[in-house]
PDB file of N, CA and C in Angstrom:
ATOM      1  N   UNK A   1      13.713 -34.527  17.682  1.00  0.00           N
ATOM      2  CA  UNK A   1      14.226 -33.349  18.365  1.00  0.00           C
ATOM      3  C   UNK A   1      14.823 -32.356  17.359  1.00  0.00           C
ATOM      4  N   UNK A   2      15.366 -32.891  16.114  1.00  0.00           N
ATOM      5  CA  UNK A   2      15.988 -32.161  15.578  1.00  0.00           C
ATOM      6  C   UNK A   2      15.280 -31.190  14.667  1.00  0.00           C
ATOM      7  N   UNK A   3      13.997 -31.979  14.134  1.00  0.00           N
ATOM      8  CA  UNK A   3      12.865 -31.811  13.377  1.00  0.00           C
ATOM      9  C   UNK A   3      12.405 -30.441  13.921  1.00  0.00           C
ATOM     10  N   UNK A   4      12.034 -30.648  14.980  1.00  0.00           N
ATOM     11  CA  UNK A   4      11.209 -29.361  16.049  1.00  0.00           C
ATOM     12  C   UNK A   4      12.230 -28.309  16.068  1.00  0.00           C
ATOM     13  N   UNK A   5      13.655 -28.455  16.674  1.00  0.00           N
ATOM     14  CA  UNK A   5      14.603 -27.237  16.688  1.00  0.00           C
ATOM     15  C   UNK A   5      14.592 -26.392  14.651  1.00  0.00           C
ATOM     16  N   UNK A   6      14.924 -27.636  14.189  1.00  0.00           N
ATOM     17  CA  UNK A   6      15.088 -26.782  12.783  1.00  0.00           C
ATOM     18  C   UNK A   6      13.582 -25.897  12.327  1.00  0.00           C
ATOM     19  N   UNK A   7      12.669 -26.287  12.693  1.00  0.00           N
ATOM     20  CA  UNK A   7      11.319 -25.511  12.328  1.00  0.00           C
ATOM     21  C   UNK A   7      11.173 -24.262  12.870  1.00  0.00           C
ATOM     22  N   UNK A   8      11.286 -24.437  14.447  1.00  0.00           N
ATOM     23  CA  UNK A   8      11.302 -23.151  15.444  1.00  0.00           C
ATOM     24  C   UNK A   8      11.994 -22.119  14.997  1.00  0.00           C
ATOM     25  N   UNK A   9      13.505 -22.528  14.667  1.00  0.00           N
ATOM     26  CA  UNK A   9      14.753 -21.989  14.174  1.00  0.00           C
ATOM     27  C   UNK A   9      14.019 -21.092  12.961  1.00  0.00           C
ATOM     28  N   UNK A  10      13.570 -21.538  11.774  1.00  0.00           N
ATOM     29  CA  UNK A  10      12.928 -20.825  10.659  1.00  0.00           C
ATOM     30  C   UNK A  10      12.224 -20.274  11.127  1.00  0.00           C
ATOM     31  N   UNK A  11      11.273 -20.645  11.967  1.00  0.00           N
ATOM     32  CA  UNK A  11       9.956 -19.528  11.781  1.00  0.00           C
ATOM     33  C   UNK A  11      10.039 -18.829  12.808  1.00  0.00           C
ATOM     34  N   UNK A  12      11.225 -19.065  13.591  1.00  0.00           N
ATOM     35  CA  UNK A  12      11.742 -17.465  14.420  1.00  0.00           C
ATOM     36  C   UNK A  12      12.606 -16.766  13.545  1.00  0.00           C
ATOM     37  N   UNK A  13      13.082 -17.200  12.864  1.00  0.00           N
ATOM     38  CA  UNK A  13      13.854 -15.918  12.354  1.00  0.00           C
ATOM     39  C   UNK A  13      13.104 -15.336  10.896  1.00  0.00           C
ATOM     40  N   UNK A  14      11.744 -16.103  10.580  1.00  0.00           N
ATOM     41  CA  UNK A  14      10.727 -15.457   9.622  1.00  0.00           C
ATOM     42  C   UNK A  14       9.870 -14.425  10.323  1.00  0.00           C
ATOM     43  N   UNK A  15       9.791 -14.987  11.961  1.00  0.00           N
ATOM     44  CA  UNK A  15       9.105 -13.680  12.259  1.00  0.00           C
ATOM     45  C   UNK A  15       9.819 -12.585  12.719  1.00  0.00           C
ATOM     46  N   UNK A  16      11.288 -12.946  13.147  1.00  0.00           N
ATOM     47  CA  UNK A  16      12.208 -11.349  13.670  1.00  0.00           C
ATOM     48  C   UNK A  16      12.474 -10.678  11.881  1.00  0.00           C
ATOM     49  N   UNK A  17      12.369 -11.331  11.026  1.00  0.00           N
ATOM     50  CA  UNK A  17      12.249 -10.406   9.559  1.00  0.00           C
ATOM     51  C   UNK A  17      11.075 -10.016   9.429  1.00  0.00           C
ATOM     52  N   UNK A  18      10.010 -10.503   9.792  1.00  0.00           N
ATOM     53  CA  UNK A  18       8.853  -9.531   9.481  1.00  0.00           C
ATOM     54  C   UNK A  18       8.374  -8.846  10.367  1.00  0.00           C
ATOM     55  N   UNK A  19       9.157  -8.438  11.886  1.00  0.00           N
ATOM     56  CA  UNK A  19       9.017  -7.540  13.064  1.00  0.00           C
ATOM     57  C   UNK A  19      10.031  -6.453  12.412  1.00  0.00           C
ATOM     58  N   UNK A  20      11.475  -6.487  11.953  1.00  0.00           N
ATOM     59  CA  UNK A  20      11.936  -5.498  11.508  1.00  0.00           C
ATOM     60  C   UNK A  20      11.357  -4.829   9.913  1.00  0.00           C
ATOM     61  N   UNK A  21      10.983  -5.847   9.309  1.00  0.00           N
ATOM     62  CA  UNK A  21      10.235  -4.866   7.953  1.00  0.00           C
ATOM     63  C   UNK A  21       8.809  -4.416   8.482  1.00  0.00           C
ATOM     64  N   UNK A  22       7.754  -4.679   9.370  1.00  0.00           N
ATOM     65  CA  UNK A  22       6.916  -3.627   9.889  1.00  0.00           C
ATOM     66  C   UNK A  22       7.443  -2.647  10.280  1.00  0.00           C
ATOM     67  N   UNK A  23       8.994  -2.448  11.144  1.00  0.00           N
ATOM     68  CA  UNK A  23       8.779  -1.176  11.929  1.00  0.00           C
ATOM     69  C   UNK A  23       9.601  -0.359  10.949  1.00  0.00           C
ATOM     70  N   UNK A  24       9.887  -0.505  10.044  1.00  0.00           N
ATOM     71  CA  UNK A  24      11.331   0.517   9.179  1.00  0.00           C
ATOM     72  C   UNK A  24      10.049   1.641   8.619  1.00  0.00           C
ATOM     73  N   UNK A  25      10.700   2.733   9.303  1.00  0.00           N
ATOM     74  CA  UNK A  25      10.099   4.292   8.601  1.00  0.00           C
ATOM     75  C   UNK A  25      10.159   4.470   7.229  1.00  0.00           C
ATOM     76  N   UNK A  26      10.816   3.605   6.568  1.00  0.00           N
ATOM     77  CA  UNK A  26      10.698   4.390   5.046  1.00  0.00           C
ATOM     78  C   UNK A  26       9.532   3.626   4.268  1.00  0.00           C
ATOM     79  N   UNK A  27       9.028   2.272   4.628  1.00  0.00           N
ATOM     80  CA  UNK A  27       7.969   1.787   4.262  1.00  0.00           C
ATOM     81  C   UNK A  27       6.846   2.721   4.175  1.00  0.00           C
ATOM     82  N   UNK A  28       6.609   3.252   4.907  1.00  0.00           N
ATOM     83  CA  UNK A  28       5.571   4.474   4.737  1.00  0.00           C
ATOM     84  C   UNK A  28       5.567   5.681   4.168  1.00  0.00           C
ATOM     85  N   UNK A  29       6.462   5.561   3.716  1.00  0.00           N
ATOM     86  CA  UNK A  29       6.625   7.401   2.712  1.00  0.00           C
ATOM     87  C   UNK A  29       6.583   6.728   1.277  1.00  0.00           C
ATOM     88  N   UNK A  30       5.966   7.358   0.830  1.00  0.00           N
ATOM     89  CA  UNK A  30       6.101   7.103  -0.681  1.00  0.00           C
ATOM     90  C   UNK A  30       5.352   8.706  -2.002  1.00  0.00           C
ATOM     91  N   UNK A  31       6.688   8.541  -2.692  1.00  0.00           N
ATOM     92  CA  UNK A  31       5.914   9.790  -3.146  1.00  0.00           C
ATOM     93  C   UNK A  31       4.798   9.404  -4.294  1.00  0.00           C
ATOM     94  N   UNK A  32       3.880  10.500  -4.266  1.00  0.00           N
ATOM     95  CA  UNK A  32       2.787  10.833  -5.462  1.00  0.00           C
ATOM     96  C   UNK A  32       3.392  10.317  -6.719  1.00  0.00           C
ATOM     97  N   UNK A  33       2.334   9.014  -7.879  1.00  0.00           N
ATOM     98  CA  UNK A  33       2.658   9.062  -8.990  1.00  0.00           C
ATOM     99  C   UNK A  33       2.714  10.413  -9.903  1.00  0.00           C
ATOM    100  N   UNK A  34       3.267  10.234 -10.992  1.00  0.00           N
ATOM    101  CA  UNK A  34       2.877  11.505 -11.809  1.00  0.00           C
ATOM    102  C   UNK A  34       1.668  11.054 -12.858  1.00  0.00           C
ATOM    103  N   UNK A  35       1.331  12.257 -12.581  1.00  0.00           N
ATOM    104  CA  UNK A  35      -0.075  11.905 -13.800  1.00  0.00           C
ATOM    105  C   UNK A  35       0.045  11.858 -14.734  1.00  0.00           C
ATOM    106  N   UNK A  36      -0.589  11.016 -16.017  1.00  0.00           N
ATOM    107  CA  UNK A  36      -0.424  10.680 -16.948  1.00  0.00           C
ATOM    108  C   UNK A  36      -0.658  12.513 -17.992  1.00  0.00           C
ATOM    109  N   UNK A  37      -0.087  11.549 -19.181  1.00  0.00           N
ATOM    110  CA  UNK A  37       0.312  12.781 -20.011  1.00  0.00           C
ATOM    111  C   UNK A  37      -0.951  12.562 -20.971  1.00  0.00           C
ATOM    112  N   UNK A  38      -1.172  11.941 -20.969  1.00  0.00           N
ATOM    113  CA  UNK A  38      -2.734  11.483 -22.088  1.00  0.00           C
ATOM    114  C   UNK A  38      -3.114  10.099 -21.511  1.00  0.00           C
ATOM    115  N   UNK A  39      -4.205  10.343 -22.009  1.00  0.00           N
ATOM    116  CA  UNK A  39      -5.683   9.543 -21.143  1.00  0.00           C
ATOM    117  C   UNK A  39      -5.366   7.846 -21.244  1.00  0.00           C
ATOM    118  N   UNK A  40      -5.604   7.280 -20.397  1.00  0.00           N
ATOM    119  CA  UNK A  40      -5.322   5.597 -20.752  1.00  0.00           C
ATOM    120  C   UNK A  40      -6.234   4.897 -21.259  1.00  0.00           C
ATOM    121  N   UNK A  41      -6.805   5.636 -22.684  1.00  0.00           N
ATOM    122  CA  UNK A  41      -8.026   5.058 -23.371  1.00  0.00           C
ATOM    123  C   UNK A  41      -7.655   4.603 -24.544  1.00  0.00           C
ATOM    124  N   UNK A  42      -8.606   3.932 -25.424  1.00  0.00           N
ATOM    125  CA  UNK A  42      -8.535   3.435 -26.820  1.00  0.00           C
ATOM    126  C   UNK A  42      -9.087   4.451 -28.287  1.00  0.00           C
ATOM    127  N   UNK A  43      -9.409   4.903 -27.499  1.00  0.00           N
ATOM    128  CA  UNK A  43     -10.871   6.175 -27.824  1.00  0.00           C
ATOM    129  C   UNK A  43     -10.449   6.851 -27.847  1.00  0.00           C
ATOM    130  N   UNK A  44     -10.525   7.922 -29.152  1.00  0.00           N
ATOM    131  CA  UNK A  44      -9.701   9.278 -29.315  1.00  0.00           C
ATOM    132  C   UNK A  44     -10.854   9.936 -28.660  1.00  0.00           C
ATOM    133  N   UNK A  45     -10.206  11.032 -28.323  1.00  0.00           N
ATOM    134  CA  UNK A  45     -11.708  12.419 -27.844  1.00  0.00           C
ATOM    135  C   UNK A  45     -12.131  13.333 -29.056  1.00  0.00           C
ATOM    136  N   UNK A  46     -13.949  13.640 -28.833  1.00  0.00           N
ATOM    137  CA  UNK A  46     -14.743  13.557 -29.766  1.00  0.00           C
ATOM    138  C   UNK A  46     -13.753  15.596 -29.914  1.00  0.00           C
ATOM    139  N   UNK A  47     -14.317  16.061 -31.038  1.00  0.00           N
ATOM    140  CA  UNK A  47     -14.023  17.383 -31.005  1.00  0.00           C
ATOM    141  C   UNK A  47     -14.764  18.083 -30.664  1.00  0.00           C
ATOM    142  N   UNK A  48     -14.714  19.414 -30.425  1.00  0.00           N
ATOM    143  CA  UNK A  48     -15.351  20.617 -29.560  1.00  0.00           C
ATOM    144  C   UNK A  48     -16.655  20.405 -30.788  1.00  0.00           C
ATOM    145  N   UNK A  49     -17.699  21.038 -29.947  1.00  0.00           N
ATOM    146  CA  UNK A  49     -18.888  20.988 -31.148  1.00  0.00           C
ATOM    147  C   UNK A  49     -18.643  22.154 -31.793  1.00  0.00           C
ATOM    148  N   UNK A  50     -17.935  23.370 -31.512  1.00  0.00           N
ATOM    149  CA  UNK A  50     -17.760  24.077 -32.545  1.00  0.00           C
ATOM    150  C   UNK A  50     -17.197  23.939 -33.621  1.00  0.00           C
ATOM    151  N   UNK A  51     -16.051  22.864 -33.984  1.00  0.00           N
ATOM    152  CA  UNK A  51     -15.131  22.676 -34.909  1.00  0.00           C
ATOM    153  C   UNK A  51     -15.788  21.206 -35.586  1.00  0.00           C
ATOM    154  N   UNK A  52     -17.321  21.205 -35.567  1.00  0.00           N
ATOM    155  CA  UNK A  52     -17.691  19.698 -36.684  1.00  0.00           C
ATOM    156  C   UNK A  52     -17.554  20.082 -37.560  1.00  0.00           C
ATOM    157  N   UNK A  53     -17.084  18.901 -38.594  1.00  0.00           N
ATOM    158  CA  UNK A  53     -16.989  18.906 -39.750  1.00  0.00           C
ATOM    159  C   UNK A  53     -18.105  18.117 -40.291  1.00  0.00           C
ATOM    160  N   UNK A  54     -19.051  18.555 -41.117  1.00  0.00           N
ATOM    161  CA  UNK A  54     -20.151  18.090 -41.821  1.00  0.00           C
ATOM    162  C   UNK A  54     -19.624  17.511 -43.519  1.00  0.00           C
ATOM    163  N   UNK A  55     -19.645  16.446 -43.730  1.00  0.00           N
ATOM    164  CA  UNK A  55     -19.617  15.923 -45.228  1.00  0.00           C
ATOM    165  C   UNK A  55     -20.198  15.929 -46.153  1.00  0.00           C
TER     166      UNK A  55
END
């Protein structure tokens, strides 16, 4: 008997915490990252073809 009350007990009050974190309004707002300031590559960028340098 006691087995069954202590289980119920948890997993009612796991689901009244996950009935109040679905309904909270601020879960859904989130602002825009900011965009990066330079590229997330390894790879420098090639130069304009006007400015090659020939060796």
């Amino acid at each position: 008997m006691v087995d069954n009350f202590s289980i119920l007990l948890t997993h009612g009050l796991l689901l009244i915490a996950a009935w109040r974190l679905m309904h909270r309004d601020d879960l859904d707002k989130e602002a825009p990252p900011e965009p990066d300031h330079e590229p997330a590559s390894f790879v420098k960028p090639s130069s304009p073809a006007g400015l090659r340098r020939d060796a």
